[in-house]
C-alpha atoms as a PDB file:
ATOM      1  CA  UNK A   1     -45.210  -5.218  93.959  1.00  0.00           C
ATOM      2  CA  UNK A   2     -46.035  -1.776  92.596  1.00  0.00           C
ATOM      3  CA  UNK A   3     -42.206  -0.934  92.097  1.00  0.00           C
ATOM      4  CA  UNK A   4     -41.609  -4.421  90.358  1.00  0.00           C
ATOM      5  CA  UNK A   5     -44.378  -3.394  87.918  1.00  0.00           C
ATOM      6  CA  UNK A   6     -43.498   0.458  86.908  1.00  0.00           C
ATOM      7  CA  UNK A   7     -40.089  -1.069  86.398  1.00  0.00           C
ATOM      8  CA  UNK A   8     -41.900  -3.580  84.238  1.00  0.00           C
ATOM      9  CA  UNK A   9     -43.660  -0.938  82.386  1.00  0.00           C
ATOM     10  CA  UNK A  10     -40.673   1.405  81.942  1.00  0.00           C
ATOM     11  CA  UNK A  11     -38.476  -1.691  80.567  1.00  0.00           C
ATOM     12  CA  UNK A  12     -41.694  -2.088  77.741  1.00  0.00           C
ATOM     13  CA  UNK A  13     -41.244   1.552  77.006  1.00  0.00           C
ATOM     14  CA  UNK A  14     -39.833   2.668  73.544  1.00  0.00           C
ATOM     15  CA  UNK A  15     -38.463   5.066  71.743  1.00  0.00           C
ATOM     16  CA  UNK A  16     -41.218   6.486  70.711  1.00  0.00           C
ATOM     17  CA  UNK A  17     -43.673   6.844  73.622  1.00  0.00           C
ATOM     18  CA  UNK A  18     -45.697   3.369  72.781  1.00  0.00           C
ATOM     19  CA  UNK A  19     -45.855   0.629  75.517  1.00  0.00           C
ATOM     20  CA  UNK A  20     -44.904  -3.005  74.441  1.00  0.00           C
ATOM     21  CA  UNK A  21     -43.784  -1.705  71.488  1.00  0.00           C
ATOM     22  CA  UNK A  22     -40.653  -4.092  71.856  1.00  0.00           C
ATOM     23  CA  UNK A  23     -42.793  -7.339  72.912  1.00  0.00           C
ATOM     24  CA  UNK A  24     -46.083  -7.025  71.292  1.00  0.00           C
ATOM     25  CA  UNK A  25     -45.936  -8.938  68.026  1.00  0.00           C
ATOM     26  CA  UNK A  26     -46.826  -7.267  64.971  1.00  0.00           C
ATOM     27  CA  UNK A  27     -48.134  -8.246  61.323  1.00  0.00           C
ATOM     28  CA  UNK A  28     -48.383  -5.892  58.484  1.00  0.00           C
ATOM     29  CA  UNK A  29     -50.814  -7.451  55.827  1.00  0.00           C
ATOM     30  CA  UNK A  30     -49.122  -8.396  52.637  1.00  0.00           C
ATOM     31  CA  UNK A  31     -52.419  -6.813  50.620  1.00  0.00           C
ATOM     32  CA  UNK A  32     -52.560  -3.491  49.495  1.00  0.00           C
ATOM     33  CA  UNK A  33     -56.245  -2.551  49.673  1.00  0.00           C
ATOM     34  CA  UNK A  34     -57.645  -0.646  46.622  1.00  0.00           C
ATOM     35  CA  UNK A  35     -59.579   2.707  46.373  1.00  0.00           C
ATOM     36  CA  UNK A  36     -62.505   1.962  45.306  1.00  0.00           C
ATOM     37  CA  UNK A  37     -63.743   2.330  41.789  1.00  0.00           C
ATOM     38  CA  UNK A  38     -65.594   5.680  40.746  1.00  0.00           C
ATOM     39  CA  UNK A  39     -68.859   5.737  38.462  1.00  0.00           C
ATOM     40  CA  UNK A  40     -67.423   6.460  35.158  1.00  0.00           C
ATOM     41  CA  UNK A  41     -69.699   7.651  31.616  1.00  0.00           C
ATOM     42  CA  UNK A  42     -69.103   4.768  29.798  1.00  0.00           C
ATOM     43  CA  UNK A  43     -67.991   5.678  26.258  1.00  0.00           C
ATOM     44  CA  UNK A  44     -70.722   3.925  24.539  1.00  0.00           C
ATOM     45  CA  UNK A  45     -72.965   7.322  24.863  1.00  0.00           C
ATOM     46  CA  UNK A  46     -70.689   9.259  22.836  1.00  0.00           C
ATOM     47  CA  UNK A  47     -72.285   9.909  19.316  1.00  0.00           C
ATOM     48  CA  UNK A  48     -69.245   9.855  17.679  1.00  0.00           C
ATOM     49  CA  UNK A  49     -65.917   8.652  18.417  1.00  0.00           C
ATOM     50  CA  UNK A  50     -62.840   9.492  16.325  1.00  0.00           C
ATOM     51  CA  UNK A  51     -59.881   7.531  17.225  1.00  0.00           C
ATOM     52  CA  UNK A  52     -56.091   8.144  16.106  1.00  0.00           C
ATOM     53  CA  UNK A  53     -56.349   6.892  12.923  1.00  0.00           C
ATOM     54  CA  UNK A  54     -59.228   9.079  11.695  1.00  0.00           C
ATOM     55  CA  UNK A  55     -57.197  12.054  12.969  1.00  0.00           C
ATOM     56  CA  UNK A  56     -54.571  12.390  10.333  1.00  0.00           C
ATOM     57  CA  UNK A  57     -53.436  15.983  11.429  1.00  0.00           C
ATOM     58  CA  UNK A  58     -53.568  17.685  14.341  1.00  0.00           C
ATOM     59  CA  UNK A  59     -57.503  18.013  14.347  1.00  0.00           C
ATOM     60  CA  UNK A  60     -60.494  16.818  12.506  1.00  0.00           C
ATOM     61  CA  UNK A  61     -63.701  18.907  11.614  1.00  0.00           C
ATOM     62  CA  UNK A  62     -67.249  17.845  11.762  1.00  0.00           C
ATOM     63  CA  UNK A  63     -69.769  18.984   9.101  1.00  0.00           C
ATOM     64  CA  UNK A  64     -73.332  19.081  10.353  1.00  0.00           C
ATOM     65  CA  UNK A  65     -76.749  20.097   8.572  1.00  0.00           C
ATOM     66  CA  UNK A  66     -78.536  22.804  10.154  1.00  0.00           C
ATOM     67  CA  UNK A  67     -81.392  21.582  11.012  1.00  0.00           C
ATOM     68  CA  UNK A  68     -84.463  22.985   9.161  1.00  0.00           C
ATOM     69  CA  UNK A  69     -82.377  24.607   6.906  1.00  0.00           C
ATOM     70  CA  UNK A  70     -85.151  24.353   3.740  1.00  0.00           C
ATOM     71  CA  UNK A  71     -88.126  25.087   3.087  1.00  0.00           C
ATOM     72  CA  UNK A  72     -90.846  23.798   0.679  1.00  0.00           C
ATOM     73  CA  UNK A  73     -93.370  26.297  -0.544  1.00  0.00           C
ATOM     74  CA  UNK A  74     -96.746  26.813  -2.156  1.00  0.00           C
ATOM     75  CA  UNK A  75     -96.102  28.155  -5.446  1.00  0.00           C
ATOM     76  CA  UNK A  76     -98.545  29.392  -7.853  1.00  0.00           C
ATOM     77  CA  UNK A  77     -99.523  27.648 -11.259  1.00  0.00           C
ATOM     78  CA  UNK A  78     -97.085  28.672 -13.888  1.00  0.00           C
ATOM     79  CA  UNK A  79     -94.862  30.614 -11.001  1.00  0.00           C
ATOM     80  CA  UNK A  80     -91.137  29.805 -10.513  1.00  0.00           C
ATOM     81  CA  UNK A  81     -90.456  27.718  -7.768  1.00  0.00           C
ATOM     82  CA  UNK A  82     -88.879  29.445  -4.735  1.00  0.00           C
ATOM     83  CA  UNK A  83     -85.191  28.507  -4.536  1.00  0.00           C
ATOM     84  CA  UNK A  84     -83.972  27.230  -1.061  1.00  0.00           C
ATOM     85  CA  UNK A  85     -81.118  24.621   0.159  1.00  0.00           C
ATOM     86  CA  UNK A  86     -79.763  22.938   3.222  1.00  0.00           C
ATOM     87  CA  UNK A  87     -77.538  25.043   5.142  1.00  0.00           C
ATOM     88  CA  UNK A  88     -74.109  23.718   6.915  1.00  0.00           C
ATOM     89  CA  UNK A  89     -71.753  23.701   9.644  1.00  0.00           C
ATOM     90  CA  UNK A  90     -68.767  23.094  11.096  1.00  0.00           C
ATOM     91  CA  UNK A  91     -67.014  22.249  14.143  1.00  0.00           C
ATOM     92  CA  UNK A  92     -63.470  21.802  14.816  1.00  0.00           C
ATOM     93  CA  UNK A  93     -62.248  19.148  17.255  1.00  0.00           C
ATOM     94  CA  UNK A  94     -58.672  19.593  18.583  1.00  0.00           C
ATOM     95  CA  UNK A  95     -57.238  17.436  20.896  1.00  0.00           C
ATOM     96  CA  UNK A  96     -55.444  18.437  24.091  1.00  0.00           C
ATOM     97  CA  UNK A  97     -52.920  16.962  26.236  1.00  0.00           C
ATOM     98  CA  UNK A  98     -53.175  15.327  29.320  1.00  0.00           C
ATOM     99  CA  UNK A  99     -50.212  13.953  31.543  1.00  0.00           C
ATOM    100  CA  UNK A 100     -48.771  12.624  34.750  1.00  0.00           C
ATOM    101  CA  UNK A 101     -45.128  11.820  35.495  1.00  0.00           C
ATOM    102  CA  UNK A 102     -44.165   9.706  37.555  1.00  0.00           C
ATOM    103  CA  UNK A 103     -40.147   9.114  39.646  1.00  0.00           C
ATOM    104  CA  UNK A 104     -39.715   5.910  42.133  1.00  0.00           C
ATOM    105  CA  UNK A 105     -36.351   5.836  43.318  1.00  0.00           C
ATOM    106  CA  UNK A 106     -34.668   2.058  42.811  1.00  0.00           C
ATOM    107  CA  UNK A 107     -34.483   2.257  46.847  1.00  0.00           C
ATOM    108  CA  UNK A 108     -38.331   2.023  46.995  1.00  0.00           C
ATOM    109  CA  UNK A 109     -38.182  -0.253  43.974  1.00  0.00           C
ATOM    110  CA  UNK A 110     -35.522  -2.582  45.781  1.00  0.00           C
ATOM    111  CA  UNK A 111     -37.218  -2.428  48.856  1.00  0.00           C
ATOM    112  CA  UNK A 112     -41.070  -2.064  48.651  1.00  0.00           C
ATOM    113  CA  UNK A 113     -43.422  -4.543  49.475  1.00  0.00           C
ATOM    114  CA  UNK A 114     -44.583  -3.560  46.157  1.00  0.00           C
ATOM    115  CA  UNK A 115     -44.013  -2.636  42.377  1.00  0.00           C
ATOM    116  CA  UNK A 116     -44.521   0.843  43.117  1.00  0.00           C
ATOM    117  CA  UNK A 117     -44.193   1.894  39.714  1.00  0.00           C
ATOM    118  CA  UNK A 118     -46.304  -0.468  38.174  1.00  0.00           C
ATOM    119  CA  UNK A 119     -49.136   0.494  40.844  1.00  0.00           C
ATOM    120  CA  UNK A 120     -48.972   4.482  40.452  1.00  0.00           C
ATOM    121  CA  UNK A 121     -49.173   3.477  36.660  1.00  0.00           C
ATOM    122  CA  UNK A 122     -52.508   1.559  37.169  1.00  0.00           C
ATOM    123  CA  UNK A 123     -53.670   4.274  39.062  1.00  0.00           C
ATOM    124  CA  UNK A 124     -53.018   6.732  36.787  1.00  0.00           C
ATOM    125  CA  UNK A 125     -54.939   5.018  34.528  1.00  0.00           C
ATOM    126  CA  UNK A 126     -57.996   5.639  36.413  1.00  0.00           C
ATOM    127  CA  UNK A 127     -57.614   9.274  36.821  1.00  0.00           C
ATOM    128  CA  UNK A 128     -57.684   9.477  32.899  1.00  0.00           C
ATOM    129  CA  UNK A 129     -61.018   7.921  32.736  1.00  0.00           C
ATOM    130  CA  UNK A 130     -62.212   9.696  35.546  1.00  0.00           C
ATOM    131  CA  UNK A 131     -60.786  13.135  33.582  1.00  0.00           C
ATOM    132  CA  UNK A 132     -62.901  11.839  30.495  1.00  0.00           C
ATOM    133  CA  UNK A 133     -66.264  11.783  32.611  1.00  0.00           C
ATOM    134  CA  UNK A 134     -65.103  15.257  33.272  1.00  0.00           C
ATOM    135  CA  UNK A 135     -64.847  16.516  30.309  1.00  0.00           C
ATOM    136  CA  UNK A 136     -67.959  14.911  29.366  1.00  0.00           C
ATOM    137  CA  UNK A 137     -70.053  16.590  31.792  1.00  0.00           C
ATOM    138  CA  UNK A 138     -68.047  20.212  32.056  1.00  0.00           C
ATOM    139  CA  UNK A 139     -67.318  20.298  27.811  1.00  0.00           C
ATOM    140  CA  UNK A 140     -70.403  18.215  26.525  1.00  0.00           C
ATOM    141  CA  UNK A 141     -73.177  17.864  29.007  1.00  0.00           C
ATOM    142  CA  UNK A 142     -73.355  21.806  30.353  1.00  0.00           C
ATOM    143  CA  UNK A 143     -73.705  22.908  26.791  1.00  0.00           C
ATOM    144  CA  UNK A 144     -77.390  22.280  27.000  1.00  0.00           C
ATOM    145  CA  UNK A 145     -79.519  24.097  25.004  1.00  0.00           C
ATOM    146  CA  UNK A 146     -82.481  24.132  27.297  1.00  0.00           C
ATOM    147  CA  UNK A 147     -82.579  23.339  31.300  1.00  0.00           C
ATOM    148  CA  UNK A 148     -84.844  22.442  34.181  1.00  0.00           C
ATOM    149  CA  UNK A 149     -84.835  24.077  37.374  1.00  0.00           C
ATOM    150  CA  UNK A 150     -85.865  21.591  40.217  1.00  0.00           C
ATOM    151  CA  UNK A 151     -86.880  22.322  43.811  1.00  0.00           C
ATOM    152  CA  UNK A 152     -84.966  20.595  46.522  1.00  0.00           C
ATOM    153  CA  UNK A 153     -85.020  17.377  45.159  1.00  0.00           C
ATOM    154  CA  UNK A 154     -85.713  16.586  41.546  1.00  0.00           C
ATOM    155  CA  UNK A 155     -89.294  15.603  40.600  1.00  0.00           C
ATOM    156  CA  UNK A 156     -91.410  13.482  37.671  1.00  0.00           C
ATOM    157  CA  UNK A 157     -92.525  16.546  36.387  1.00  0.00           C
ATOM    158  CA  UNK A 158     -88.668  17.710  35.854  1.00  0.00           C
ATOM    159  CA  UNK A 159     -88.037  14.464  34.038  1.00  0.00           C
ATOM    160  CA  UNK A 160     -91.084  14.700  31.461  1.00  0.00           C
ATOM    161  CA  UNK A 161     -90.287  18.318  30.998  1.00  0.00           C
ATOM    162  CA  UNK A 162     -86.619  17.736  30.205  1.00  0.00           C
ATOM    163  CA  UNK A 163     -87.867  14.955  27.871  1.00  0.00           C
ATOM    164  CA  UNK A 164     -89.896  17.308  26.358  1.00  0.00           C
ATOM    165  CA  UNK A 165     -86.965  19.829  25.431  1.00  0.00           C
ATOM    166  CA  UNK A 166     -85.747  16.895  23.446  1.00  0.00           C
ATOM    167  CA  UNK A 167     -89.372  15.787  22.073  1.00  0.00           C
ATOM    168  CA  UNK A 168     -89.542  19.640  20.757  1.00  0.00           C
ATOM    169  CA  UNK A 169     -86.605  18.947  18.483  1.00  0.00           C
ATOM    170  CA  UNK A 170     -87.357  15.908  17.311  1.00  0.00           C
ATOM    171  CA  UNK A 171     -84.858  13.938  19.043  1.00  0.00           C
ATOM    172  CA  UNK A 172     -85.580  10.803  21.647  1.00  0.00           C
ATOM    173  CA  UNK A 173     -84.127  10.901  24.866  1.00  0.00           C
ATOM    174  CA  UNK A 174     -82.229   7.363  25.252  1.00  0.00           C
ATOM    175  CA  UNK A 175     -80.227   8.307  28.512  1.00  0.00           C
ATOM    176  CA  UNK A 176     -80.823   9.827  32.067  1.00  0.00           C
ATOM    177  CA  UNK A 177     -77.132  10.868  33.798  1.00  0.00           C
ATOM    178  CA  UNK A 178     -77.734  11.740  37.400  1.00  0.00           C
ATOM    179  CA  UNK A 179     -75.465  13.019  40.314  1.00  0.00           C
ATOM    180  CA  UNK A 180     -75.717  11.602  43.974  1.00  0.00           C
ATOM    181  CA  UNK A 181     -77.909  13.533  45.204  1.00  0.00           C
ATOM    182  CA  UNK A 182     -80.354  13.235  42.193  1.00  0.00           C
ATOM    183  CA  UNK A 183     -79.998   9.259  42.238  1.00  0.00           C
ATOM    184  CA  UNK A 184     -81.529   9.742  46.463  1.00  0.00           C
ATOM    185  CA  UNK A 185     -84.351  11.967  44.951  1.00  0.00           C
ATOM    186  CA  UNK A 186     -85.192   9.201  42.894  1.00  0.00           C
ATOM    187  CA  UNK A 187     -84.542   6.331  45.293  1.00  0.00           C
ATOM    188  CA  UNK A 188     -87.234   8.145  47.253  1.00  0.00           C
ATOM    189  CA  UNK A 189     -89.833   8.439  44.437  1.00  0.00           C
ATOM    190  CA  UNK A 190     -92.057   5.402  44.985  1.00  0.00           C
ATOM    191  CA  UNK A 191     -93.606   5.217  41.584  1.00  0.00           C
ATOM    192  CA  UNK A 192     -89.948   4.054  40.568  1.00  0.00           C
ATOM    193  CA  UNK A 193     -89.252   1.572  43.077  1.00  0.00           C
ATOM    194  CA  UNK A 194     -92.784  -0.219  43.970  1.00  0.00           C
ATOM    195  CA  UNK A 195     -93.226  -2.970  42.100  1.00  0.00           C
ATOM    196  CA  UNK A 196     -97.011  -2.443  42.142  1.00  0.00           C
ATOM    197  CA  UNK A 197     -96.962   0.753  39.950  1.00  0.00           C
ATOM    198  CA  UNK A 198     -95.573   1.429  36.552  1.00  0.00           C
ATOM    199  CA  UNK A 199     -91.988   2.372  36.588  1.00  0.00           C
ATOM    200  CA  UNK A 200     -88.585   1.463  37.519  1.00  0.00           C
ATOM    201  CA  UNK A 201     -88.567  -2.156  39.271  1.00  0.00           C
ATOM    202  CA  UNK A 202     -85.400  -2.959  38.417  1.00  0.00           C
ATOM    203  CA  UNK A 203     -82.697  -2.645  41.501  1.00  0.00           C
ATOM    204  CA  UNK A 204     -80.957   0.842  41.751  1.00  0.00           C
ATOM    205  CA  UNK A 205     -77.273  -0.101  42.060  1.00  0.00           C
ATOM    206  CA  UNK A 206     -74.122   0.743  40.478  1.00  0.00           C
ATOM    207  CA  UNK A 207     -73.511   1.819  37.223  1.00  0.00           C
ATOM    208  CA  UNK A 208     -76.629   1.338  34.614  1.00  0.00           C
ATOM    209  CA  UNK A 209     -79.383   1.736  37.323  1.00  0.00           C
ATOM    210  CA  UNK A 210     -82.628   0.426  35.164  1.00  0.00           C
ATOM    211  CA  UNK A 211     -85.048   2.724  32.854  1.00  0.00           C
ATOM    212  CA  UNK A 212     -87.144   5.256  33.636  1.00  0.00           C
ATOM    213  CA  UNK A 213     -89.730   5.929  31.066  1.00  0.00           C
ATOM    214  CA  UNK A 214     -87.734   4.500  28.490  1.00  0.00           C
ATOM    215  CA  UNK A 215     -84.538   6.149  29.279  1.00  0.00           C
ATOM    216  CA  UNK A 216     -81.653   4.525  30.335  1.00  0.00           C
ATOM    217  CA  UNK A 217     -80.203   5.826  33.911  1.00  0.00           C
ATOM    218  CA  UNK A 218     -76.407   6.363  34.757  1.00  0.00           C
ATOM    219  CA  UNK A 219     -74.840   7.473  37.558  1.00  0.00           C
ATOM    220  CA  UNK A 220     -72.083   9.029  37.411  1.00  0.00           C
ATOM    221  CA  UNK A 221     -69.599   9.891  40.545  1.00  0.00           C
ATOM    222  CA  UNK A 222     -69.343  13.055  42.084  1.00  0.00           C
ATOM    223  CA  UNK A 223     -65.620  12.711  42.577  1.00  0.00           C
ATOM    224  CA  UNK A 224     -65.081  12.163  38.994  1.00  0.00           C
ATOM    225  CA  UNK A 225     -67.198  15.386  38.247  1.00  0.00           C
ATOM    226  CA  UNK A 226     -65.653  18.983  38.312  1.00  0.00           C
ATOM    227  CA  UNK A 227     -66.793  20.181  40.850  1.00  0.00           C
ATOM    228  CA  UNK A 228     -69.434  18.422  43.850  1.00  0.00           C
ATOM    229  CA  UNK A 229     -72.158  20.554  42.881  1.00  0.00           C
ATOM    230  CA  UNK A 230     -72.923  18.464  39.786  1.00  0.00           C
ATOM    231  CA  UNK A 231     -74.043  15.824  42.333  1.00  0.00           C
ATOM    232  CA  UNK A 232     -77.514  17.971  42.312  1.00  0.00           C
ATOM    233  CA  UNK A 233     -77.454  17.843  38.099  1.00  0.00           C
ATOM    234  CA  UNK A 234     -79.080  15.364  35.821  1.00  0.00           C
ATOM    235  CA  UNK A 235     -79.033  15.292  32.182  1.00  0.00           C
ATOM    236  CA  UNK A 236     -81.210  14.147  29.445  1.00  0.00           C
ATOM    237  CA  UNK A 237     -79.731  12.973  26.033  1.00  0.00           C
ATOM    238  CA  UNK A 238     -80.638  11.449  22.821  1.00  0.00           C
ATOM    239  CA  UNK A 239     -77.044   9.281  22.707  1.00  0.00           C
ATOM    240  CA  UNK A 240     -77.086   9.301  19.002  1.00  0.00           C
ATOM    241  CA  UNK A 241     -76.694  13.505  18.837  1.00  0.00           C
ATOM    242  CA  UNK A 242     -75.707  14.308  21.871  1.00  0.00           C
ATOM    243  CA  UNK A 243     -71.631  14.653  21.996  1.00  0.00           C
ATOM    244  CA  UNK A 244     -68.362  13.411  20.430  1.00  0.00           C
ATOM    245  CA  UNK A 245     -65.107  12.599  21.187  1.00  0.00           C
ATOM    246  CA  UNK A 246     -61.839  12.682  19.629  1.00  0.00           C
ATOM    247  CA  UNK A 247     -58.713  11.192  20.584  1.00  0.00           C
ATOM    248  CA  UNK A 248     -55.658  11.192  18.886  1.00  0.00           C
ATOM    249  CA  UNK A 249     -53.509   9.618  21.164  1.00  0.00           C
ATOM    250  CA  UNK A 250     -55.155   6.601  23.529  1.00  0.00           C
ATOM    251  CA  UNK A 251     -53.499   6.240  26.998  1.00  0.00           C
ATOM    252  CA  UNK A 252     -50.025   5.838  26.629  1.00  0.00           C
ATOM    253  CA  UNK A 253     -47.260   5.114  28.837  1.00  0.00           C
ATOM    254  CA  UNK A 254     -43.365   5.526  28.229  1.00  0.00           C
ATOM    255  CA  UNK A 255     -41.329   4.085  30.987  1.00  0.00           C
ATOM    256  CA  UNK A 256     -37.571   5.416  31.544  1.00  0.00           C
ATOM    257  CA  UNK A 257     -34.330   5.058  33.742  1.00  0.00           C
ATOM    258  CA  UNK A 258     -33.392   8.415  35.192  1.00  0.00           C
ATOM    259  CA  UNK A 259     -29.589   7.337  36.070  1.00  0.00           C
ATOM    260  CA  UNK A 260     -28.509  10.484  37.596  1.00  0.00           C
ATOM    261  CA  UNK A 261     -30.888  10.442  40.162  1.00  0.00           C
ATOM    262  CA  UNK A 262     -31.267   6.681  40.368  1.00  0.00           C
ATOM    263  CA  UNK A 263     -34.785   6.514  39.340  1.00  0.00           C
ATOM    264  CA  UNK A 264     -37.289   4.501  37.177  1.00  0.00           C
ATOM    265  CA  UNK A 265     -39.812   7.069  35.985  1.00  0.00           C
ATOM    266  CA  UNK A 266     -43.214   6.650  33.624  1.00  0.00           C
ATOM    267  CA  UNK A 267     -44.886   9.318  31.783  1.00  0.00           C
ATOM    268  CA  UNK A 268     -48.556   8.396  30.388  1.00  0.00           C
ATOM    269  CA  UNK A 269     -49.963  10.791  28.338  1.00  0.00           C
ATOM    270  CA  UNK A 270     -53.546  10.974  26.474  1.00  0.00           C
ATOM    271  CA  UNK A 271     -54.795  13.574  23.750  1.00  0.00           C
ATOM    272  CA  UNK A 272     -58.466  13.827  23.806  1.00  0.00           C
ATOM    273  CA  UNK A 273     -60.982  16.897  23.369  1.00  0.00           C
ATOM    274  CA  UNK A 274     -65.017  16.479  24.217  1.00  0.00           C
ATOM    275  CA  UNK A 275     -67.391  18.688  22.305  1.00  0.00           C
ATOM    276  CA  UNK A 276     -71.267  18.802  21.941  1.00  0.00           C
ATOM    277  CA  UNK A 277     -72.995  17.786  18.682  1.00  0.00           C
ATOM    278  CA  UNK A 278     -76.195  18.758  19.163  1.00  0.00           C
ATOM    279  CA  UNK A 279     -77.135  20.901  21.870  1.00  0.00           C
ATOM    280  CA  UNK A 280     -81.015  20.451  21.425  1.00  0.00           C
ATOM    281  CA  UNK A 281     -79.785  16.405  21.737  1.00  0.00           C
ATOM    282  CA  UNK A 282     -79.041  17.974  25.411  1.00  0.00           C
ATOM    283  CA  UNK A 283     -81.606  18.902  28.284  1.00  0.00           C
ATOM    284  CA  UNK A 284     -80.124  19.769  32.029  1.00  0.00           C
ATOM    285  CA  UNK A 285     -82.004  19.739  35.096  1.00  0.00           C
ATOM    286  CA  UNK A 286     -80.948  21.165  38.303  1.00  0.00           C
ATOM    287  CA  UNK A 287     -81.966  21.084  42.070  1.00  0.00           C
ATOM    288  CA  UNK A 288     -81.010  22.951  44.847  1.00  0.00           C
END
């Protein structure tokens, strides 16, 4: 009996080392499963948005007012009046490029269980928005004019003091943008989650997590962030100062036939550039 059986198991071996290999039936599932979807910064918090068409050239300039720039004065009976005016700025907002390529060979087309090409594409797509929140926090957000330095997890105080920075300035913080890390600090801050006690009772989720003394809390992912230290950042902004954006070419994508190597090939492109507008619109706060 033992011979008939290693003679059983030796008939059911493969190729490749795996028992039953031959009899065993298999089914591969005819669903590709999805990454999941990353925590963006929705565009809506940009100040100012200059699409294509307000980009004539290669880049468009932004006049500000200094703030505080005049002055009014006592002045004396019969005196001149002291002369003063508002001061002005500019900044300069050139887009950059951004690209992927991308080569399926009409093998893989002709024989995939999917449009390969038409799923890298989608994909792609993704990775721009992701590079957006990026540049958001990296070209916009880190220009703060003022930060907070938290403890080991992020506290009330750090909020109110942040909000503060903005207060000083005369602008109103609309918007809280937390990390991971920050968004479990405040998860385990009770006066934000008990119903019984002034603050956030709203559920803290995905995306727009509730309000927290008026401001408006967004995560946003790590993964999408430069680097995973910025899950221990949060930022405080006054959305109508804070940063701008200008892109002079949206997401594009420009599908060709590569003949000489038998390929179908894409290449989406973008042109965007982030930049701050006000950095006292901006207050930073940090744990360790």
């Amino acid at each position: 009996m033992a011979t008939e059986m290693k003679a059983i198991k030796e008939l059911l071996q493969t190729d490749l080392g795996t028992e039953g290999q031959l009899l065993i039936p298999r089914k591969i599932h005819d669903t590709l499963i999805e990454e999941v979807d990353k925590n963006i910064i929705p565009r809506s918090e940009a100040a100012l948005y200059f699409g294509p068409a307000d980009i004539p050239g290669s880049s468009i300039d932004v006049d500000k007012v200094t703030p505080n720039s005049m002055s009014i004065r006592i002045v004396g009976e019969g005196a001149e009046s002291y002369q003063d005016q508002v001061a002005y700025t500019s900044s300069n907002l050139k887009p950059v490029k951004y690209g992927v390529a991308i080569r399926i060979t009409k093998e893989m087309l002709e024989d995939g269980k999917w449009n390969l090409l038409q799923h890298n594409i989608m994909t792609a797509g993704k990775r721009f928005a992701e590079n957006e929140t990026k540049l958001i926090l990296q070209d916009a957000l880190d220009s703060a004019a003022n930060t907070v330095s938290g403890g080991a997890a992020i506290t009330i105080a750090n909020i109110t003091r942040a909000m503060q920075y903005l207060d000083d300035y005369d602008y109103s913080g609309t918007t809280l943008f937390v990390g991971m890390e920050v968004l479990n600090d405040l998860r385990n801050i009770d006066t934000f989650v008990e119903a019984n006690k002034v603050g956030n009772t709203e559920m803290l989720s995905r995306g727009f997590l509730g309000t927290i003394f008026g401001l408006n809390v967004i995560k946003f992912s790590t993964n999408a962030a430069p680097s995973s230290t910025y899950s221990k950042y949060a930022y405080v902004t006054d959305k109508m100062h804070a940063y701008m954006i200008a892109e002079k070419r949206p997401v594009t994508v420009t599908n060709f036939d590569m003949p000489v190597y038998d390929m179908s090939a894409a290449s989406i492109t973008q042109r965007i550039v982030v930049a701050t507008l006000r950095t006292q619109a901006i207050a930073k706060i940090t744990t360790s």
